[in-house]
Protein backbone atom coordinates (compact mmCIF):
# COMPACT_ATOMS: atom_id res chain seq x y z
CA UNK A 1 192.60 69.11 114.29
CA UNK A 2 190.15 66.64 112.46
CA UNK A 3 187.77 67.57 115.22
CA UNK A 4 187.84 71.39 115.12
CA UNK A 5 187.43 71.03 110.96
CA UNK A 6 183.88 68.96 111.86
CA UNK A 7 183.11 71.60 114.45
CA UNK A 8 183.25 74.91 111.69
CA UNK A 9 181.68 72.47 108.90
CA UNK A 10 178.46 71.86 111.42
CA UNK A 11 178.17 75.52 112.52
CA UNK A 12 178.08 76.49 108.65
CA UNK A 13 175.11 73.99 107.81
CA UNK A 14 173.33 75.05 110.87
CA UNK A 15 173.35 78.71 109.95
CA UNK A 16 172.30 77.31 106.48
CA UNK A 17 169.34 75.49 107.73
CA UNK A 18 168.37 78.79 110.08
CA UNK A 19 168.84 81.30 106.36
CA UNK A 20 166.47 79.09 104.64
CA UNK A 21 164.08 79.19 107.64
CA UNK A 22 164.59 82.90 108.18
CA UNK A 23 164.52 85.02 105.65
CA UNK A 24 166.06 88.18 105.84
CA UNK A 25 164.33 91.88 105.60
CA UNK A 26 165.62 91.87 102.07
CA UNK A 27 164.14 89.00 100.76
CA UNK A 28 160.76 89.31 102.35
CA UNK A 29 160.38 93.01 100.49
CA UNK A 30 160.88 91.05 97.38
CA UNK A 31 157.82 89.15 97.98
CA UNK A 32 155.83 92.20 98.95
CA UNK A 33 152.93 92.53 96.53
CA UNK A 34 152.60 94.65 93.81
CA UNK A 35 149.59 97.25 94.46
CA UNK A 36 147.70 97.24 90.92
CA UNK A 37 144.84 99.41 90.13
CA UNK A 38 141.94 96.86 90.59
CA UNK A 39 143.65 96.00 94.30
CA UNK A 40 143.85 99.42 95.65
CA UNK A 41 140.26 100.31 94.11
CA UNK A 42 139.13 96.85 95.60
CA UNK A 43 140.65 98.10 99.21
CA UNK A 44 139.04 101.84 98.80
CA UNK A 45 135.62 100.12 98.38
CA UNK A 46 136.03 98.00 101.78
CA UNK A 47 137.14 101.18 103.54
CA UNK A 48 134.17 103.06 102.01
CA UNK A 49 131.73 99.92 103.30
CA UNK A 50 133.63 100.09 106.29
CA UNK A 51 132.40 103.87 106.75
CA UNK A 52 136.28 104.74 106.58
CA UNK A 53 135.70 107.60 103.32
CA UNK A 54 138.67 109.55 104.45
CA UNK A 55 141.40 106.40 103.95
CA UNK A 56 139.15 105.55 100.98
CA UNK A 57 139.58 108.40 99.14
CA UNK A 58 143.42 108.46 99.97
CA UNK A 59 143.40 104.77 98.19
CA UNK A 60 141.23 106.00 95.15
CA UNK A 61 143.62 108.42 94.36
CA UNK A 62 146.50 106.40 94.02
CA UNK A 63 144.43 103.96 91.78
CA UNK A 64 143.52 106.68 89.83
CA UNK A 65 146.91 108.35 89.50
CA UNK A 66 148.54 104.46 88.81
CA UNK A 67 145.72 104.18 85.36
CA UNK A 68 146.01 107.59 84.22
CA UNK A 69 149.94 106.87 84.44
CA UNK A 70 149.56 103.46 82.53
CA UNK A 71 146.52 103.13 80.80
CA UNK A 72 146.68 104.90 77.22
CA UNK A 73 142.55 105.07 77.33
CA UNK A 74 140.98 106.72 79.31
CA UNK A 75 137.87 104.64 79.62
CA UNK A 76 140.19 102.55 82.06
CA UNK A 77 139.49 105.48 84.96
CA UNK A 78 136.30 104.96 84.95
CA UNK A 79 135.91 102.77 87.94
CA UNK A 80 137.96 105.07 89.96
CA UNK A 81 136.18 108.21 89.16
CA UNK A 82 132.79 106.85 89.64
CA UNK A 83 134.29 105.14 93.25
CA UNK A 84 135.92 109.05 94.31
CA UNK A 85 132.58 110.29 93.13
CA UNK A 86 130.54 108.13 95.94
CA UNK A 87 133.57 108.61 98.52
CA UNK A 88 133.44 112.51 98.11
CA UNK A 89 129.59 112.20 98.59
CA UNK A 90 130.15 110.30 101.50
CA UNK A 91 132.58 112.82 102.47
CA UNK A 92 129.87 115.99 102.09
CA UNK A 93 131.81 117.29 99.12
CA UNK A 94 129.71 117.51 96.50
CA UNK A 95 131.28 119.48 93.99
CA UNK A 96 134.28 117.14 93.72
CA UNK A 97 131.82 114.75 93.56
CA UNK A 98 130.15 116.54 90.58
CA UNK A 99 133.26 116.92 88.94
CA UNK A 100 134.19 113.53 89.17
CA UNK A 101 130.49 112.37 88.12
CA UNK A 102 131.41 114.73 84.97
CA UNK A 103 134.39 113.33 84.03
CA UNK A 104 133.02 110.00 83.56
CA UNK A 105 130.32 111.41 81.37
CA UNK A 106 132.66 113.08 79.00
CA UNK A 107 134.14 109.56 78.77
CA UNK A 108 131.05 107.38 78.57
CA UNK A 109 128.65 110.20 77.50
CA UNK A 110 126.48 107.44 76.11
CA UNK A 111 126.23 105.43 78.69
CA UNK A 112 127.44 102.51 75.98
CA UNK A 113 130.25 101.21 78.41
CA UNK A 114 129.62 98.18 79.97
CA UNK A 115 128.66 98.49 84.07
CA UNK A 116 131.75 96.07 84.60
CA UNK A 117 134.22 98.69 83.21
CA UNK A 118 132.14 101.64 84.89
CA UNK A 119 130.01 102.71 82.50
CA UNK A 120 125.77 102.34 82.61
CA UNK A 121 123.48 104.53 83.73
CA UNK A 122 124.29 105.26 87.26
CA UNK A 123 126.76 108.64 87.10
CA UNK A 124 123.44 110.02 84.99
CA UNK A 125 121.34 109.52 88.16
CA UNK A 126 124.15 110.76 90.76
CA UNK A 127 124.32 113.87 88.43
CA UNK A 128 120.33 114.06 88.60
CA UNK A 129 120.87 115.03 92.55
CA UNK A 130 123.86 117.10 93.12
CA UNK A 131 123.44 119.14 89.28
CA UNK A 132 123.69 122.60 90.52
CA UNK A 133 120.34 124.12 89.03
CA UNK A 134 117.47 121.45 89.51
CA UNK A 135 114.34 121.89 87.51
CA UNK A 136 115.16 120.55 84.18
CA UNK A 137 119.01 120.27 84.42
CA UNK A 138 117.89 117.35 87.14
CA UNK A 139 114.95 116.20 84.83
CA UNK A 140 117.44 116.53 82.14
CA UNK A 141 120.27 113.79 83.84
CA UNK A 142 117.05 111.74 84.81
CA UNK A 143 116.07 111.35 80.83
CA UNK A 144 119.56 109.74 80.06
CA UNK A 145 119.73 107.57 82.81
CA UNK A 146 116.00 106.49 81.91
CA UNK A 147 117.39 106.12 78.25
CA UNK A 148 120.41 103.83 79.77
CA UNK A 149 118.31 101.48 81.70
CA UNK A 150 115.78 101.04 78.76
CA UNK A 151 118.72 100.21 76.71
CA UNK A 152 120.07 97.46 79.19
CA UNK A 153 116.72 95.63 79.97
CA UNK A 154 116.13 95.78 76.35
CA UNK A 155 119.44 93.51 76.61
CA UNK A 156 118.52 91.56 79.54
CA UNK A 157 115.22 90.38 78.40
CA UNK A 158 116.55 89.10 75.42
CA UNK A 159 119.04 87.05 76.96
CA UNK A 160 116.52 85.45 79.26
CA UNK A 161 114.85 83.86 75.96
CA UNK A 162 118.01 82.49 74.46
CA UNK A 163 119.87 81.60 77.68
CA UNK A 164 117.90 81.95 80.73
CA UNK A 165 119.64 81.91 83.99
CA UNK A 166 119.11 82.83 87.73
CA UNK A 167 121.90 85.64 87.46
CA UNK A 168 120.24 87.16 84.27
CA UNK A 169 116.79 87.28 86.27
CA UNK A 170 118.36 88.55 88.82
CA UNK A 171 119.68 91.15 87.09
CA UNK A 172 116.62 92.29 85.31
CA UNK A 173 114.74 92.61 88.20
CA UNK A 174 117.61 95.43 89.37
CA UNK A 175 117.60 97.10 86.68
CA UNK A 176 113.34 97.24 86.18
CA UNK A 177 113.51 98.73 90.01
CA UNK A 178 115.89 101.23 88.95
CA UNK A 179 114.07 102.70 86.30
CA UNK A 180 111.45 102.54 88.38
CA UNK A 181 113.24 104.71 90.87
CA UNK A 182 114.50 107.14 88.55
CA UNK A 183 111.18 107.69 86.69
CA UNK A 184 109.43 108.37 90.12
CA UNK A 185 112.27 110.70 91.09
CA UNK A 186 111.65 113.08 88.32
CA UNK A 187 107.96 112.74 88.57
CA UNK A 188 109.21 114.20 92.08
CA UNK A 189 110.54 117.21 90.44
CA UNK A 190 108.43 117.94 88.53
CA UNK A 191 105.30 118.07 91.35
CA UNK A 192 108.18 120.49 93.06
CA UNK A 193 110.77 122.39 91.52
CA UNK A 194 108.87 122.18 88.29
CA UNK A 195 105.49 122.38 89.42
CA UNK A 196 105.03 125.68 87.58
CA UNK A 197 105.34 124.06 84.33
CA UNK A 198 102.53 123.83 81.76
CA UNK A 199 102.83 119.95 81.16
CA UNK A 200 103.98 118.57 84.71
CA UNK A 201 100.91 117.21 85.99
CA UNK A 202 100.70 115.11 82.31
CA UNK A 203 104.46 114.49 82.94
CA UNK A 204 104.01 113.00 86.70
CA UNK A 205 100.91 110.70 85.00
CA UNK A 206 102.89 109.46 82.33
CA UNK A 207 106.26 108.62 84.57
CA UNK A 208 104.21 107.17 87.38
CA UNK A 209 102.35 105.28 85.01
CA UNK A 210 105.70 104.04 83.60
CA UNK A 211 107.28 103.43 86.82
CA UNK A 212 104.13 101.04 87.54
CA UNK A 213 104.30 98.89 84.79
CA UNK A 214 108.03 98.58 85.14
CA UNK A 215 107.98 97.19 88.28
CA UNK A 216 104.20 96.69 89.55
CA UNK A 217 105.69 94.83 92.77
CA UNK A 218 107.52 97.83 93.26
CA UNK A 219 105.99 100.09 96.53
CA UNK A 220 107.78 103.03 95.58
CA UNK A 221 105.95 104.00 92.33
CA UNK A 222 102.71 103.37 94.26
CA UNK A 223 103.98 105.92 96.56
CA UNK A 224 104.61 108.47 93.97
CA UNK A 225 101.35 108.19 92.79
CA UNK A 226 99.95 108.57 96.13
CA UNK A 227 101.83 111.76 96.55
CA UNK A 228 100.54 112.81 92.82
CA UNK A 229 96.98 112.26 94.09
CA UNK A 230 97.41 114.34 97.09
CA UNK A 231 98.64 117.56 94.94
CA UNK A 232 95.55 117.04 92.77
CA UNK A 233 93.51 116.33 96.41
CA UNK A 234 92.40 113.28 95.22
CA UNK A 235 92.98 111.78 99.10
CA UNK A 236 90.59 108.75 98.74
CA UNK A 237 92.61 107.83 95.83
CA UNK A 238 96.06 108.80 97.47
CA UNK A 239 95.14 106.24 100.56
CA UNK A 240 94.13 103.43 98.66
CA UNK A 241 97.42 104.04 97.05
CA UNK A 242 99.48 103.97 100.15
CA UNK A 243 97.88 101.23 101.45
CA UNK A 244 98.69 98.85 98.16
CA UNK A 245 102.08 99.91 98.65
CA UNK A 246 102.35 99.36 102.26
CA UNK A 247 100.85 95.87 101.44
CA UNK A 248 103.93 95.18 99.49
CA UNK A 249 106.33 94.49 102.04
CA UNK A 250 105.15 95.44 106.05
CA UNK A 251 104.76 91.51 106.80
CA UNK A 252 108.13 90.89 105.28
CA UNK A 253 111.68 90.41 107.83
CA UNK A 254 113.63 93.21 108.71
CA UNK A 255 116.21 91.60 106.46
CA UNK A 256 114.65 91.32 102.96
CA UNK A 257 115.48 93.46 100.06
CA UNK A 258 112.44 93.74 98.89
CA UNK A 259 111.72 96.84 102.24
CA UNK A 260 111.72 100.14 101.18
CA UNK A 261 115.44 102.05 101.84
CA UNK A 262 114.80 104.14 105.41
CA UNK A 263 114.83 107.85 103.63
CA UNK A 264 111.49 106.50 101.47
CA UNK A 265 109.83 104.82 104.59
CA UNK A 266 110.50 108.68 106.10
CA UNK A 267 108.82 109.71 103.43
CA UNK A 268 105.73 107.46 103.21
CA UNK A 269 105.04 108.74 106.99
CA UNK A 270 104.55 112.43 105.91
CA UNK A 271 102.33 111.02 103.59
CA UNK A 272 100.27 108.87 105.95
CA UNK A 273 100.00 111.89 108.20
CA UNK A 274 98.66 113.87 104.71
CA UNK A 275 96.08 111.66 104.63
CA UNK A 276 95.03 110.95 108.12
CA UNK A 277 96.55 107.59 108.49
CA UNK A 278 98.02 108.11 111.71
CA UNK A 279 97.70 104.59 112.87
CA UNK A 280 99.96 103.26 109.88
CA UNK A 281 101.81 105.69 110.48
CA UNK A 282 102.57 104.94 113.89
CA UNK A 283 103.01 101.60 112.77
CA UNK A 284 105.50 102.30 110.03
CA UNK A 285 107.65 104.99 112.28
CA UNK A 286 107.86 101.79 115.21
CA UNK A 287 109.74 99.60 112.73
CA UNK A 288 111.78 102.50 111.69
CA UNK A 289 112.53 103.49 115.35
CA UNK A 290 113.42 99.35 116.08
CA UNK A 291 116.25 99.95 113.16
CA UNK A 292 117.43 103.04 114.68
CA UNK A 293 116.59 104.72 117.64
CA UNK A 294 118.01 107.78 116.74
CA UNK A 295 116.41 108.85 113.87
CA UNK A 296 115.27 112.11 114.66
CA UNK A 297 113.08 112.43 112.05
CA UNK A 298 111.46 109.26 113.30
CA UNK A 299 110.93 110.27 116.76
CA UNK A 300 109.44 113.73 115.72
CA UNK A 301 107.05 112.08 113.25
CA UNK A 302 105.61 109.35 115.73
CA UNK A 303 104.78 111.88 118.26
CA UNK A 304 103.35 114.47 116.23
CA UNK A 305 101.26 110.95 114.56
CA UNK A 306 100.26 110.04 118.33
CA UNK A 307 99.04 114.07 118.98
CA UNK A 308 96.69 114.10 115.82
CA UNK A 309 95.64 110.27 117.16
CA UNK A 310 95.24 111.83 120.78
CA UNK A 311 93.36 115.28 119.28
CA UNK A 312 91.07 112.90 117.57
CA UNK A 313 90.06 110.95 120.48
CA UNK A 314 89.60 113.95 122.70
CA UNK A 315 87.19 115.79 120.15
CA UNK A 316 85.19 112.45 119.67
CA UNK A 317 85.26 112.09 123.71
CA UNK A 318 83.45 115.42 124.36
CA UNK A 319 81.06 115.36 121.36
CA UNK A 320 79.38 112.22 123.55
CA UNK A 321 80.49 113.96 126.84
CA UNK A 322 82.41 110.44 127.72
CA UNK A 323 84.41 110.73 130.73
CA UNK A 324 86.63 107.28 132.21
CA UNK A 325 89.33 106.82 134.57
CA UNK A 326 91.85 106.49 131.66
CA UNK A 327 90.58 108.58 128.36
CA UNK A 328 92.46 107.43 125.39
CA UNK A 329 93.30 110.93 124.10
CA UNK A 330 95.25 111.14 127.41
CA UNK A 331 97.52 108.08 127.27
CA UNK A 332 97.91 108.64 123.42
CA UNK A 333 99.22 112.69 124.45
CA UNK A 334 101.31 111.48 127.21
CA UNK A 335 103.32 109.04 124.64
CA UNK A 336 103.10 111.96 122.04
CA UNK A 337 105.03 114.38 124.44
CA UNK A 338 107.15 111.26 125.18
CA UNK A 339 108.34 111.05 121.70
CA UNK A 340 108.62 114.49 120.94
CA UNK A 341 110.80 115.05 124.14
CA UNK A 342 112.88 112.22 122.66
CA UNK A 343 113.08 113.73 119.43
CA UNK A 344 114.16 117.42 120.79
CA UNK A 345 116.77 115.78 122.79
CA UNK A 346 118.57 113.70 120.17
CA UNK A 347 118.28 116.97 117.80
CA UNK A 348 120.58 118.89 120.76
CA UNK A 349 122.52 115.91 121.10
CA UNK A 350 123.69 115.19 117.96
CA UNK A 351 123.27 118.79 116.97
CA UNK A 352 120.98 118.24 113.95
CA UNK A 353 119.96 121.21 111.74
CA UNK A 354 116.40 121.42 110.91
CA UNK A 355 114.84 124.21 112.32
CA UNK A 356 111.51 123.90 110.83
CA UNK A 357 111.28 120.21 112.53
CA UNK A 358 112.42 121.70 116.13
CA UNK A 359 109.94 124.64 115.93
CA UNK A 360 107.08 122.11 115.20
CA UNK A 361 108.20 120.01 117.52
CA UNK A 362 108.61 122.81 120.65
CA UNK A 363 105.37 123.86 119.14
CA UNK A 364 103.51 120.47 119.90
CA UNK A 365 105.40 120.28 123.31
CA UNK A 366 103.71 123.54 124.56
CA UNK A 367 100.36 122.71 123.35
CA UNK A 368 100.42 119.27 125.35
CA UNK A 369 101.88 121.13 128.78
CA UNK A 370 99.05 123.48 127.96
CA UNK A 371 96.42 121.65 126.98
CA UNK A 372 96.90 118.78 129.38
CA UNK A 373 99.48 120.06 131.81
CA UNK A 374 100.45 116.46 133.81
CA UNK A 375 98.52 114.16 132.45
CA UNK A 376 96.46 111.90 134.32
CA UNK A 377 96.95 108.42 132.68
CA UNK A 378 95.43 105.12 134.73
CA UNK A 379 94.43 106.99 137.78
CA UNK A 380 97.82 108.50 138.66
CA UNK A 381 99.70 111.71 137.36
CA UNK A 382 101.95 110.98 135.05
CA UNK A 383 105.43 113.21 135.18
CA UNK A 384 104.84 116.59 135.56
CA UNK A 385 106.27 118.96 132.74
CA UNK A 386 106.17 122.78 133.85
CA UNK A 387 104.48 125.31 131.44
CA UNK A 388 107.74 126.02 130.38
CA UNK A 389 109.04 122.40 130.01
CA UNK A 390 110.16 122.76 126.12
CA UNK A 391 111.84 126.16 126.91
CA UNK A 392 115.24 124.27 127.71
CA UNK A 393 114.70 123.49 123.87
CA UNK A 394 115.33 127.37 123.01
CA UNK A 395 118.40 127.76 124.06
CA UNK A 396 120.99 124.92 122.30
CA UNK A 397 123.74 126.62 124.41
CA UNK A 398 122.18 126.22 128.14
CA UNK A 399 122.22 122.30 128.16
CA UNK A 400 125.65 121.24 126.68
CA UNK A 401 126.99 119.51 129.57
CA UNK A 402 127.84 115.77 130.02
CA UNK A 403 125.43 115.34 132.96
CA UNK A 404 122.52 116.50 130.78
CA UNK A 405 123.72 113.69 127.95
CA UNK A 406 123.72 111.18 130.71
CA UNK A 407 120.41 111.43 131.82
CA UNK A 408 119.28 111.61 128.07
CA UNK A 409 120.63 108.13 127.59
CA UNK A 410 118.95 107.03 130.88
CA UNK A 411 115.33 108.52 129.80
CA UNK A 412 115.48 107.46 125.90
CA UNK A 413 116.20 103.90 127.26
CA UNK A 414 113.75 103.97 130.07
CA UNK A 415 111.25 104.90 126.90
């Protein structure tokens, strides 16, 4: 009997032992964490990072439902509007963007809320692109970001003099880069959507001039001006401009800030083609076709670059009546129709809409097969392209098949 009684006692202190090592279901769920606001709004921005904007948004919303539940001010939504703002962006939605863009105004129509608790300047600028109108309504959400960002490096430079630190520097740098930004993006409207206006070639001169002594280091307001300079046809002026600017940062590593975003290095091509500067700009579109290779809008812009370099050479050629085994307007053409080839593919391929962009490009495509049918490069014919070798390009619904998408991939890596 004595030995049964040990036998029950040991069982009960082994399943004791195995309880404390085991949990059960019920106490784990107690230890669950509690979802706050700043967790779940902290989780939609990795998702959003993570190019996830469809989970994001479903996170955002349950932040934002949690503070407008529990918060009795309603400054504290302020970081999850302006976050759904960016994630409907993301998403292509821009008028729930708007709207949430809008709410935060009517909450922080000063911009006087700190950046920490969402306020600042940036919903101003976000409303400055996707404000219904343009024109002035844009110009209009420009001014009060502008006013914003004065404010705060008002701020920041006198904190530098009574406590200077590496994060305050920091700091002021950002912010003198994004006025800079925003005063060159409404000298942008006004040389377009405002361009009509009595005063916008005095307001361009007296943003840009802003935007340069803001942030002199800065290649995007030298840009501007270079654009500026063009719509007065002021080219000599316009080039030296791009050039400063391109000074700025094309030695510099793929990797440092300091590089122009991809959409303004876009942008400084057209201009470099503006002002016959096709060899930077064949330089600048090679580093932007190294980052991705299927920018379309790269592709398109470094052949039509190489053409006007190739068009060049062949005029000069005949004026001295030079002839050679291998003519430089030839191999410059052949990698021109390379390029644009490449360009007219990935636009089918990934189904891009920019019809004025194909056109040109089917355009230049003809004129080569034309003008220079197979052409001889080193001696040798290079690939033959019939007459009608961009027709294919016509017709988005002939070539839709997965063998055609194979032998894209093989040809865009063989180039």
């Amino acid at each position: 009997m004595t030995t049964k009684k040990k036998k029950k006692s040991s069982k009960r202190a082994e399943k004791s032992i195995l309880n404390r090592l085991t949990p059960n279901k019920s106490s784990a769920a107690k230890h669950k964490p509690i979802e706050t606001p700043s967790t779940l709004l902290a989780q939609a921005t990795t998702l959003l990072q993570r190019s996830q904007p469809a989970q994001a948004q479903e996170v955002a919303l349950s932040a934002l439902s949690l503070l407008q539940k529990s918060s009795t001010s309603p400054q504290a939504t302020l970081p999850a509007l302006n976050l759904l703002a960016e994630i409907n962006v993301e998403l292509g939605d821009v008028d729930k963007a708007r709207d949430n863009f809008l709410q935060a105004v009517e909450i922080d129509p000063e911009g006087l809320i700190s950046e920490d608790a969402g306020g600042g300047a940036e919903k101003f600028l976000w409303l400055a692109q996707l404000c219904e109108q343009g024109g002035l309504e844009s110009v209009g959400w420009y001014d009060r970001g502008v006013l914003v960002l004065r404010r705060r490096i008002g701020e920041l430079q006198g904190e530098t003099i009574t406590r200077p630190d590496e994060r305050t520097s920091g700091l002021l740098d950002e912010k003198r880069t994004k006025l800079s930004e925003a005063l060159c993006a409404a000298a942008e409207v006004y040389m377009t959507d405002l361009s009509w206006e009595d005063d916008a070639e005095s307001r361009c001169e007296s943003l840009v001039t802003e935007a340069l002594l803001v942030a002199p280091e800065s290649p995007e307001p030298l840009q501007t001006l270079a654009s500026i300079r063009i719509s007065q046809s002021k080219h000599d002026d316009a080039r030296a401009a791009l050039s400063r600017s391109m000074e700025l940062w094309k030695d510099l590593p793929p990797e440092d800030v300091r590089i122009p975003a991809y959409p303004t290095r876009i942008s400084l091509v057209r201009l470099l083609l503006e002002t016959e500067m096709q060899e930077e700009a064949v330089e600048v579109v090679e580093r932007l076709i190294g980052e991705d290779d299927q920018s379309i809008e790269a592709w398109y812009l470094g052949g039509w670059a190489l053409y006007l370099m190739g068009e060049q050479r062949r005029k000069a050629a005949r004026e001295v009546e030079s002839t050679g085994p291998v003519d430089e307007w030839k191999v410059l053409w052949k990698s021109s129709r390379d390029w644009l080839e490449n360009a007219l593919k990935l636009y089918q391929w990934l189904e891009y809409e920019d019809d004025r962009l194909r056109d040109h490009a089917i355009e230049l495509v003809e004129t080569l097969n034309r003008e220079a049918g197979g052409v001889e490069v080193g001696g040798s014919d290079a690939d033959e392209v019939d007459d009608g070798g961009s027709q294919e390009w016509e017709d988005d619904s002939d070539d839709d098949d997965e063998d055609n998408e194979d032998k894209m991939d093989k040809e865009m890596v063989d180039a």
